[in-house]
Protein backbone atom coordinates (compact mmCIF):
# COMPACT_ATOMS: atom_id res chain seq x y z
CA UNK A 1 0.00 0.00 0.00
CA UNK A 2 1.44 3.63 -1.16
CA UNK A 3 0.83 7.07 0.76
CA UNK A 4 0.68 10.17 -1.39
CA UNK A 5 1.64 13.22 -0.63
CA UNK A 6 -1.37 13.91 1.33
CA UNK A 7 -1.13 11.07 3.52
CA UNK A 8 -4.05 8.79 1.03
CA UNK A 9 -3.22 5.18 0.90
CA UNK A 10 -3.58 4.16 -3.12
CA UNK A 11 -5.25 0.12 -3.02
CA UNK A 12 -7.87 -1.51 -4.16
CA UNK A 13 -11.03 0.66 -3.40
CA UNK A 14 -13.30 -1.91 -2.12
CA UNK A 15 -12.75 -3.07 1.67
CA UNK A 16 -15.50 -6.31 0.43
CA UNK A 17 -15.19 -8.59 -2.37
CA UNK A 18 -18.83 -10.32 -1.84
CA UNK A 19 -22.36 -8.82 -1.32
CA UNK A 20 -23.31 -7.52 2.07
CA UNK A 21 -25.77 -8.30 4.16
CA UNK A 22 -29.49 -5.51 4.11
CA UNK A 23 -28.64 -4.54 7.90
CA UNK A 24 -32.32 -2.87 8.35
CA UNK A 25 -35.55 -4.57 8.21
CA UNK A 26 -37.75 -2.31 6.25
CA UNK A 27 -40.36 -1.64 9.14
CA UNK A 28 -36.83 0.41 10.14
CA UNK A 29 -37.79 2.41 7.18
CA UNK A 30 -41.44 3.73 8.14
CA UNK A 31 -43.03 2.31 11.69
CA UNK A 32 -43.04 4.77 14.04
CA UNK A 33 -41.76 3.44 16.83
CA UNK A 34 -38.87 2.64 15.15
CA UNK A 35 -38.23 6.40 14.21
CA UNK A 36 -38.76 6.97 18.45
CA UNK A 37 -36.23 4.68 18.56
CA UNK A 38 -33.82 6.59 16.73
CA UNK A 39 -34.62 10.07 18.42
CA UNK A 40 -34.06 8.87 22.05
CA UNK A 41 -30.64 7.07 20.80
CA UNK A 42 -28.86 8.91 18.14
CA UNK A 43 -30.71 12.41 17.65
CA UNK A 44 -31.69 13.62 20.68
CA UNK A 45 -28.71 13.41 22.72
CA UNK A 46 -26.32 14.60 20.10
CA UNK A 47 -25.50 17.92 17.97
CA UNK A 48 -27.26 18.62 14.88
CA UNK A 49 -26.01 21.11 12.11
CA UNK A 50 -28.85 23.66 11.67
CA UNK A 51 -27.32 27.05 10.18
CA UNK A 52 -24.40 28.80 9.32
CA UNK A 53 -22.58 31.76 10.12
CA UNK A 54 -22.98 34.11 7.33
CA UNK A 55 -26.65 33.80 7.65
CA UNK A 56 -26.11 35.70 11.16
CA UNK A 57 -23.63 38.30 9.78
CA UNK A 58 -25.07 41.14 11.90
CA UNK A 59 -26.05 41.83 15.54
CA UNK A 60 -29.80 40.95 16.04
CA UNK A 61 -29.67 38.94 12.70
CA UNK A 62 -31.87 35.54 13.64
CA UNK A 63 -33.10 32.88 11.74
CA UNK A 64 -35.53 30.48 12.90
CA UNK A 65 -35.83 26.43 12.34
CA UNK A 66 -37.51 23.29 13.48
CA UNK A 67 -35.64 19.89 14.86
CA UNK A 68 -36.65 16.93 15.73
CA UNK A 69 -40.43 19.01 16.59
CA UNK A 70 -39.03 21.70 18.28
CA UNK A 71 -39.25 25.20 16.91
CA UNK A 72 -35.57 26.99 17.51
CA UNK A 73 -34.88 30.76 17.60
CA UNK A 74 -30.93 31.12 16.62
CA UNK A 75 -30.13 35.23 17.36
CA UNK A 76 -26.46 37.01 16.89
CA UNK A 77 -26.44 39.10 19.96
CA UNK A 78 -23.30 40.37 21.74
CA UNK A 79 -20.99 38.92 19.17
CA UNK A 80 -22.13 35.45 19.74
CA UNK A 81 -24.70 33.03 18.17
CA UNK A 82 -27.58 32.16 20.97
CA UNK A 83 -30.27 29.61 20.78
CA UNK A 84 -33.51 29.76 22.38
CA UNK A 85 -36.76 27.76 22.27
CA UNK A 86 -38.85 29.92 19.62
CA UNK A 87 -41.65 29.87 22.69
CA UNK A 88 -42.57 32.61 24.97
CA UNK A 89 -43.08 31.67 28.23
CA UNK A 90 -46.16 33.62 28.66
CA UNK A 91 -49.01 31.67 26.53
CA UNK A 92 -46.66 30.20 24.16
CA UNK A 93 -46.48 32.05 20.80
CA UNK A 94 -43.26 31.85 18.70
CA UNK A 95 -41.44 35.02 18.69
CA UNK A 96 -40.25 34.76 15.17
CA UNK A 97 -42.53 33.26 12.58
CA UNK A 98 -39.98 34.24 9.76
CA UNK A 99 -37.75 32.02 8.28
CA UNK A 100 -35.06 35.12 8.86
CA UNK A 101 -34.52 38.69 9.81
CA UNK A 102 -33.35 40.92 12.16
CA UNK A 103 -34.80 41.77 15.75
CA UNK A 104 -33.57 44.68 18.43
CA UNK A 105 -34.79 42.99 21.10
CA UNK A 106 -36.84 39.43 21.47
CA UNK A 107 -40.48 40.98 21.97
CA UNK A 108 -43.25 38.61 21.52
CA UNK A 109 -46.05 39.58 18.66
CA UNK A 110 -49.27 38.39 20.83
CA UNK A 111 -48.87 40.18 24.46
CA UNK A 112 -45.61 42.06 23.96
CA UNK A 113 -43.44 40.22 26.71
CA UNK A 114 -39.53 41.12 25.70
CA UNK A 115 -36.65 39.23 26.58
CA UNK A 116 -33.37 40.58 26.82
CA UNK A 117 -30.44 38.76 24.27
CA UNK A 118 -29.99 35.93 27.06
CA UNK A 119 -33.26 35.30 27.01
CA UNK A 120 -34.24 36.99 30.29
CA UNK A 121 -37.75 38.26 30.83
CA UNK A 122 -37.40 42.24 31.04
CA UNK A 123 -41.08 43.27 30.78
CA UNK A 124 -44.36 42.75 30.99
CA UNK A 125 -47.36 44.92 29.48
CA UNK A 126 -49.54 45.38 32.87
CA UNK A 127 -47.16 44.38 35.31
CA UNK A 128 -49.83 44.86 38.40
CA UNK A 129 -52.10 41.89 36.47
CA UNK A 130 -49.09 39.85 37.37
CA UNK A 131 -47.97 40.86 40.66
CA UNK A 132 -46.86 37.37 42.58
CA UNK A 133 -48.51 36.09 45.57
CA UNK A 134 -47.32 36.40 48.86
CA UNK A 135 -44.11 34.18 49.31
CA UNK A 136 -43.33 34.11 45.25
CA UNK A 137 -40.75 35.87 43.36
CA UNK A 138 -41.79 38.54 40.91
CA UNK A 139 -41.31 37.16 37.32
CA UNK A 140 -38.79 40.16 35.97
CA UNK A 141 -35.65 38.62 36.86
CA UNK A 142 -36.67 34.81 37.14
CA UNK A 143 -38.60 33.92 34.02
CA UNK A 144 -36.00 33.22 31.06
CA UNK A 145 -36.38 31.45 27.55
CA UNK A 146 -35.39 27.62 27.25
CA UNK A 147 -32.03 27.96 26.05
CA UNK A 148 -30.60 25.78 23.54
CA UNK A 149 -26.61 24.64 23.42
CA UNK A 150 -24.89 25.93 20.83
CA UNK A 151 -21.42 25.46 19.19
CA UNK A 152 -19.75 25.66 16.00
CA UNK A 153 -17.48 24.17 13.91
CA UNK A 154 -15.77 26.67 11.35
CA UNK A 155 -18.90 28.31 9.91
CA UNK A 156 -21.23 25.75 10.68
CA UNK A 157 -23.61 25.71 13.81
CA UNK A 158 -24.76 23.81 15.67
CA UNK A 159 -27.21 23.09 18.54
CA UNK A 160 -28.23 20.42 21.05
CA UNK A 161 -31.94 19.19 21.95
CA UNK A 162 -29.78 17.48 25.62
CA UNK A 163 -29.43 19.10 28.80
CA UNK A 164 -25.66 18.25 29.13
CA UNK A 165 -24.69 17.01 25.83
CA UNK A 166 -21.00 16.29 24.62
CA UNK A 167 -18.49 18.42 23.62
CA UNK A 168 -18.86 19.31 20.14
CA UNK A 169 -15.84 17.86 18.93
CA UNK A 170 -16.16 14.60 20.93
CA UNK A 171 -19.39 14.17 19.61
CA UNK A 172 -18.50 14.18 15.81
CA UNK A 173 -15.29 12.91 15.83
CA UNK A 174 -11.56 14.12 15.37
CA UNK A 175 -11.78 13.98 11.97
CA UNK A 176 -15.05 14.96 11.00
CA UNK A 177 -14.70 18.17 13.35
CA UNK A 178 -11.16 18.86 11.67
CA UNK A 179 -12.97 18.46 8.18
CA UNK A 180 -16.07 20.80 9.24
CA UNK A 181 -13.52 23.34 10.71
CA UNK A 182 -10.98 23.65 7.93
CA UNK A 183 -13.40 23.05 5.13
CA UNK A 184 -16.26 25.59 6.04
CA UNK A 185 -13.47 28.47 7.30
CA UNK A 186 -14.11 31.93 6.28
CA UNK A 187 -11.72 31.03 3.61
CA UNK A 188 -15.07 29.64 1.73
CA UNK A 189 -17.77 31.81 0.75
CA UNK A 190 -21.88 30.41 0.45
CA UNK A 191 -22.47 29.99 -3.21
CA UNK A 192 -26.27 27.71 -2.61
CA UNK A 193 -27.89 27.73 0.12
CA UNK A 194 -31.39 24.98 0.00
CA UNK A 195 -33.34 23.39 2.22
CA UNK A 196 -35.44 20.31 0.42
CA UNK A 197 -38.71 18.29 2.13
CA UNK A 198 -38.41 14.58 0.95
CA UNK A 199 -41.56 12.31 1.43
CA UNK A 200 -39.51 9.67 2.50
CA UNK A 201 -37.58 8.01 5.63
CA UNK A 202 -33.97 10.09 6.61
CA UNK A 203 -32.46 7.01 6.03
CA UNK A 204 -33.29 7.13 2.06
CA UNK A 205 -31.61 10.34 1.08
CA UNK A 206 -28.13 9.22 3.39
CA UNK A 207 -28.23 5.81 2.03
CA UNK A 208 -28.51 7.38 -1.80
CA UNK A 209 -25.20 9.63 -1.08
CA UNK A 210 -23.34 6.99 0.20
CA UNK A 211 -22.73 4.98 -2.84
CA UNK A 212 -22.45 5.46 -6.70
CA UNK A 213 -24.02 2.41 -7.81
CA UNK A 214 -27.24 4.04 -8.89
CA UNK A 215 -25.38 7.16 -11.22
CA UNK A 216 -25.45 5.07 -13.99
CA UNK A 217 -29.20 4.54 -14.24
CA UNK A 218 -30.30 7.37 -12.70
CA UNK A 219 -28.07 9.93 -13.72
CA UNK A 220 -27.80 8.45 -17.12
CA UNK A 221 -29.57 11.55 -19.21
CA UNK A 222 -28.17 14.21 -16.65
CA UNK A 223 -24.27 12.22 -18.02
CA UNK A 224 -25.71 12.12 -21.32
CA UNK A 225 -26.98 15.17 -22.00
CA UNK A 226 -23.82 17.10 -20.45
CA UNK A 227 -20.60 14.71 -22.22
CA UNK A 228 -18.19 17.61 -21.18
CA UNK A 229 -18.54 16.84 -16.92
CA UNK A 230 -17.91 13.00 -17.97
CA UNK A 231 -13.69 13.62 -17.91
CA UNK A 232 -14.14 15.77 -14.44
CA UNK A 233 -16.22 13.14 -12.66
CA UNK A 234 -15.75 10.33 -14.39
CA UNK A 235 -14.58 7.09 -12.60
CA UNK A 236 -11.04 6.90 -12.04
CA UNK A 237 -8.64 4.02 -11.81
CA UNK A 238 -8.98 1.76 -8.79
CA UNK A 239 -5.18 2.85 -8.20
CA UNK A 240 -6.43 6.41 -7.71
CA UNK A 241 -9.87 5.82 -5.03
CA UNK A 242 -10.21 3.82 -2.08
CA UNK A 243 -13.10 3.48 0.35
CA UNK A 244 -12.58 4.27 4.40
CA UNK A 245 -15.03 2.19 6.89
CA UNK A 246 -13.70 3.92 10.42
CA UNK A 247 -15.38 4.42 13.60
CA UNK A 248 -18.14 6.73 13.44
CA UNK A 249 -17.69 7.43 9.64
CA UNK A 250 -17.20 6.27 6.38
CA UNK A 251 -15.17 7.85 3.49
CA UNK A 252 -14.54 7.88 0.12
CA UNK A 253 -10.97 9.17 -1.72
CA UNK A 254 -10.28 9.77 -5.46
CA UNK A 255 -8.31 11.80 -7.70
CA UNK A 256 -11.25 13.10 -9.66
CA UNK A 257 -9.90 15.49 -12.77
CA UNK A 258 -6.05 14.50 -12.10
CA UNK A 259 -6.49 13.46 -16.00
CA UNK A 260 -7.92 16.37 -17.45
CA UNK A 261 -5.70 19.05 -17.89
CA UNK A 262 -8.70 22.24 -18.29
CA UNK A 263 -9.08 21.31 -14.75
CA UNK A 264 -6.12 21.45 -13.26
CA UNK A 265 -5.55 24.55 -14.77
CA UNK A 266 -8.61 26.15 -12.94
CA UNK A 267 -7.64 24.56 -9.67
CA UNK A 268 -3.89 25.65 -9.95
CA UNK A 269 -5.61 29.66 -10.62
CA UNK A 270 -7.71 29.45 -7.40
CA UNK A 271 -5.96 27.92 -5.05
CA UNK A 272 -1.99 27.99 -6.28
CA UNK A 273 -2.13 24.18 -6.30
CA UNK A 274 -2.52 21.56 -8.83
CA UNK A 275 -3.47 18.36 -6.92
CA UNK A 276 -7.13 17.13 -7.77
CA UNK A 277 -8.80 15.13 -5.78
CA UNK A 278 -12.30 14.85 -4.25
CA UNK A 279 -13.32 13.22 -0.57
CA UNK A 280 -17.02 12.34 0.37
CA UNK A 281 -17.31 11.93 4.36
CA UNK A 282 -20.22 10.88 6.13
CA UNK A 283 -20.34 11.51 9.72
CA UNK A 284 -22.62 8.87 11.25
CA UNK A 285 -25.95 9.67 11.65
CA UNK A 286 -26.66 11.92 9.31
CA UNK A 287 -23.82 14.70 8.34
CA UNK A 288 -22.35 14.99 4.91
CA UNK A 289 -19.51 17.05 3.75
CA UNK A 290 -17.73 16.87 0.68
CA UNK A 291 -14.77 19.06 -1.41
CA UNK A 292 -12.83 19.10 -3.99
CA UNK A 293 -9.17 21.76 -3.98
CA UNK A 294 -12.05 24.49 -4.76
CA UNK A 295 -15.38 23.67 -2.91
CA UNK A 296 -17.29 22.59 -0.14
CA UNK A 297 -19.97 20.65 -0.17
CA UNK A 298 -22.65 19.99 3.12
CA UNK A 299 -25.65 17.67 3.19
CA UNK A 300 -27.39 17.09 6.87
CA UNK A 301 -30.36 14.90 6.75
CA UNK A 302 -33.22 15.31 9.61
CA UNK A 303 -36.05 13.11 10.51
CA UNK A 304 -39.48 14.99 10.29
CA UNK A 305 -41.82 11.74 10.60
CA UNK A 306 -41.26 8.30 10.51
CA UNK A 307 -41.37 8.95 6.44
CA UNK A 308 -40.81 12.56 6.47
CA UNK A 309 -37.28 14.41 5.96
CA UNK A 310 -35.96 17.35 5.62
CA UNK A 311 -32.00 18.64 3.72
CA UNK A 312 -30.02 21.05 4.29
CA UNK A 313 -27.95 21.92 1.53
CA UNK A 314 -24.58 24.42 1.39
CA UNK A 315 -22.26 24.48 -1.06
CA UNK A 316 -19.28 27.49 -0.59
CA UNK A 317 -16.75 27.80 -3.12
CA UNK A 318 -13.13 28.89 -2.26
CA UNK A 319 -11.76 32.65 -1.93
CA UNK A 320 -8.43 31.89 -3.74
CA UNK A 321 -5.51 31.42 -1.82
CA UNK A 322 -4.14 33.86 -1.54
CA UNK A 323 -7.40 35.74 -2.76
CA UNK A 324 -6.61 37.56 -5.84
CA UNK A 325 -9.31 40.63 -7.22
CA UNK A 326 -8.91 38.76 -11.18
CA UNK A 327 -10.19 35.83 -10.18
CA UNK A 328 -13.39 37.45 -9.11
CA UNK A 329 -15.58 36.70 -12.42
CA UNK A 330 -13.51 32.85 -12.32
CA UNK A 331 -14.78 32.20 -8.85
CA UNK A 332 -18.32 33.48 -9.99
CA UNK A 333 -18.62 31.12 -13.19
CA UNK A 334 -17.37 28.33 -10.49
CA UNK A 335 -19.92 29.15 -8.03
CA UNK A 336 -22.59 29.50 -10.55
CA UNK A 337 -21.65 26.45 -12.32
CA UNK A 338 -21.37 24.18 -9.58
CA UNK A 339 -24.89 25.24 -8.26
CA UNK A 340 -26.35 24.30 -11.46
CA UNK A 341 -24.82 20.79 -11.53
CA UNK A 342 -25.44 20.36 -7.75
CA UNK A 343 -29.53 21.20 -8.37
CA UNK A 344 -29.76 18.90 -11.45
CA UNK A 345 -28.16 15.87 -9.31
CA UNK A 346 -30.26 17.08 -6.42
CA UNK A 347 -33.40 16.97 -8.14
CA UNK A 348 -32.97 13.26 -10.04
CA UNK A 349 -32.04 11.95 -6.43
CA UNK A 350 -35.22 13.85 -5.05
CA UNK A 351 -37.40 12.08 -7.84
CA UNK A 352 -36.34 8.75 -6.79
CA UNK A 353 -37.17 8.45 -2.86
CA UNK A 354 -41.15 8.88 -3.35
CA UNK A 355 -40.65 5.02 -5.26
CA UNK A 356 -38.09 4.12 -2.57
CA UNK A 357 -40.32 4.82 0.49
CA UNK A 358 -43.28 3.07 -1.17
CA UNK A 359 -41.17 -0.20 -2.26
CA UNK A 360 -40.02 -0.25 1.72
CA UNK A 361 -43.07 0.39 2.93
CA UNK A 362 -44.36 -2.82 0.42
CA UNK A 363 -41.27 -5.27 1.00
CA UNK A 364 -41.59 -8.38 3.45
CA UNK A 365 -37.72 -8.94 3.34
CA UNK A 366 -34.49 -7.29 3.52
CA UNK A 367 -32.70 -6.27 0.60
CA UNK A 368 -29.10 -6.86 -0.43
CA UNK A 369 -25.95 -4.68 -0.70
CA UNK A 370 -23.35 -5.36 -3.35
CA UNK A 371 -19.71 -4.33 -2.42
CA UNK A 372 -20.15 -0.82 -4.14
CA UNK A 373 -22.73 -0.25 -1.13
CA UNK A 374 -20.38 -1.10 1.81
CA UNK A 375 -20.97 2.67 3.13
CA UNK A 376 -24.52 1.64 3.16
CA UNK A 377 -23.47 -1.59 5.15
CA UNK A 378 -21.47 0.38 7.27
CA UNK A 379 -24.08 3.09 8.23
CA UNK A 380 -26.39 0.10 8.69
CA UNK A 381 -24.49 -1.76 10.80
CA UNK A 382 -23.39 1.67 13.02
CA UNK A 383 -27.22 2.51 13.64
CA UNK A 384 -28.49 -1.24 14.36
CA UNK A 385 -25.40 -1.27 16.99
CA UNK A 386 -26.91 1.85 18.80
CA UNK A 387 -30.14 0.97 18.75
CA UNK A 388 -28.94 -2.60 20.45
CA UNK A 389 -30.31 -4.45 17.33
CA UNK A 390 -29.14 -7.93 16.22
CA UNK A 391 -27.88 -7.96 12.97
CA UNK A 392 -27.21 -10.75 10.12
């Protein structure tokens, strides 16, 4: 086995030789119970990416989101990105009811109780109707929002449903936080920003990225109808990929455009390097990041139902290193370019989980994984081992 120069072993790309084992019954893929299941042991107590950075930019900036149920209220106050229940504790109204926007001060729309940027209770419209009984203490000064946690991982954020969850970093991993952090730096700017409802089980959408098995039959007229992309992304030698199945992750390496000499020359004018290569990394349950020398790619996957989901989609493009004013209109045509191809994949994956969920929802058996799909065993496997399942 050979190491490059960036540490990548060069072998065979498979770790299997044989077909693998369907891990998850396909109740796992729509009974409800099953989906509790999942939110007690791998959602709730963890982190889960929600937003980004440069959607806060400004003090009072706030966006607002749902997971796992709960409606969040994410605020930039004080230099710092806060998280709040989006419930005031009065009669229970959200405070925001926009996806985004900016906010002085947290004052809710229905009875006009405000909340200072920690989420303390400042005022009350008709204080004397809520003077407290004899022996209580006056609400001002003891009624707060439910905070959420918070952290962040370069430009990514991200909260916690847990009282005391993990750190951030022990949660995801070494290397996924060291990916997250370097990869989604303020050296990468937001080039598409989506968020995409799937009728279908979380499980379908991560399952779909973690494997190219299906590209040629599903991407077929996307390939077809665009020949040009076919030398970028088009499959390399086995001498030049490999497949990672690690502890809390799975990975896969190539050297995609090393061959194709239009490509290397755009890399080598952003970024002052000429090495191509491309690296798909899927945190376990549900995180996906992805890059090539030039951009970044995120994909986070939540449960809304039992056969509900919900994406969130970035994709930020490189500044130039060092950042150079000519390469403005380049970096543009990138960005632009990219987010085109990105939507077009996006939206042939999309078509296909409507069929998926109803074929699960039909099956009486398992399926079976061929050794292109050993991410998909190895996600499998992961999730049936926290959820204390016996598996084949």
């Amino acid at each position: 086995m050979d190491i490059d120069a960036r540490g990548w072993s060069h072998r065979r790309v498979f770790v299997h030789d044989t077909r693998l084992p369907h891990v998850l019954e396909p109740a796992c893929y729509h009974e409800p119970s099953w989906h509790e299941r999942e939110l007690a042991a791998v959602f709730r107590p963890g982190w889960q990416c929600v937003a980004t950075l440069d959607e806060l930019p400004r003090e009072g900036d706030y966006v607002t989101r749902e997971l796992l149920g709960v409606p969040l209220l994410l605020r930039r106050a004080g230099g710092q990105v806060r998280a709040f229940r989006n419930v005031c504790a009065h009669r229970f109204a959200a405070l925001c009811s926009a996806p985004k926007g900016r906010a002085a001060s947290l004052r809710c729309p229905y009875h006009g109780w405000t909340y200072a940027d920690d989420g303390a209770l400042t005022h009350i419209p008709d204080p004397g109707s809520f003077a407290s009984p004899p022996g209580k203490p006056a609400l001002i000064g003891r009624v707060k929002l439910t905070a959420v946690e918070v952290a962040c991982a370069g430009q990514l954020v991200f909260v916690s449903l847990a009282k005391q969850p993990p750190p951030l970093a022990q949660w995801l991993g070494a290397r996924t936080h060291a990916l997250a952090t370097r990869l989604f730096s303020t050296d990468y700017q937001r080039v598409l920003a989506r968020s995409i409802e799937h009728p279908c089980n979380w499980k379908i959408p991560i399952e779909n990225v973690l494997e190219t098995y299906h590209v040629a039959e599903l991407h077929s007229s996307w390939l077809a109808r665009h020949p040009r992309l076919v030398p970028v992304f088009g499959e390399p030698s086995a001498e030049q990929h490999e497949h990672e199945l690690g502890d809390g992750f799975s990975e896969y390496r190539d050297s995609m455009g090393a061959g194709f000499a239009p490509y290397r020359a755009l890399v080598r004018a952003l970024v002052g390097d000429t090495a191509c290569h491309y690296q798909h990394h899927h945190a376990f349950p549900n995180l996906v990041v992805a890059h090539t020398p030039v951009l970044s790619f995120l994909q986070v996957v939540t449960p809304t139902g039992p056969q509900s989901s919900r994406s969130m989609i970035r994709l930020y493009l490189h500044r130039g290193a060092p950042p150079r004013a000519w390469t403005a209109p380049l970096r543009s045509t990138i960005g632009a370019a990219a987010s085109w191809f990105l939507n077009g994949v996006l939206r042939e994956d999309a078509a296909i989980y409507p069929a998926v969920q109803t074929g699960v929802q039909g099956s009486e058996r398992s399926g079976v994984l061929g050794a292109k799909e050993e991410r998909v065993w190895a996600f499998q496997r992961w999730l049936a081992d926290q959820l204390a399942v016996t598996t084949p």
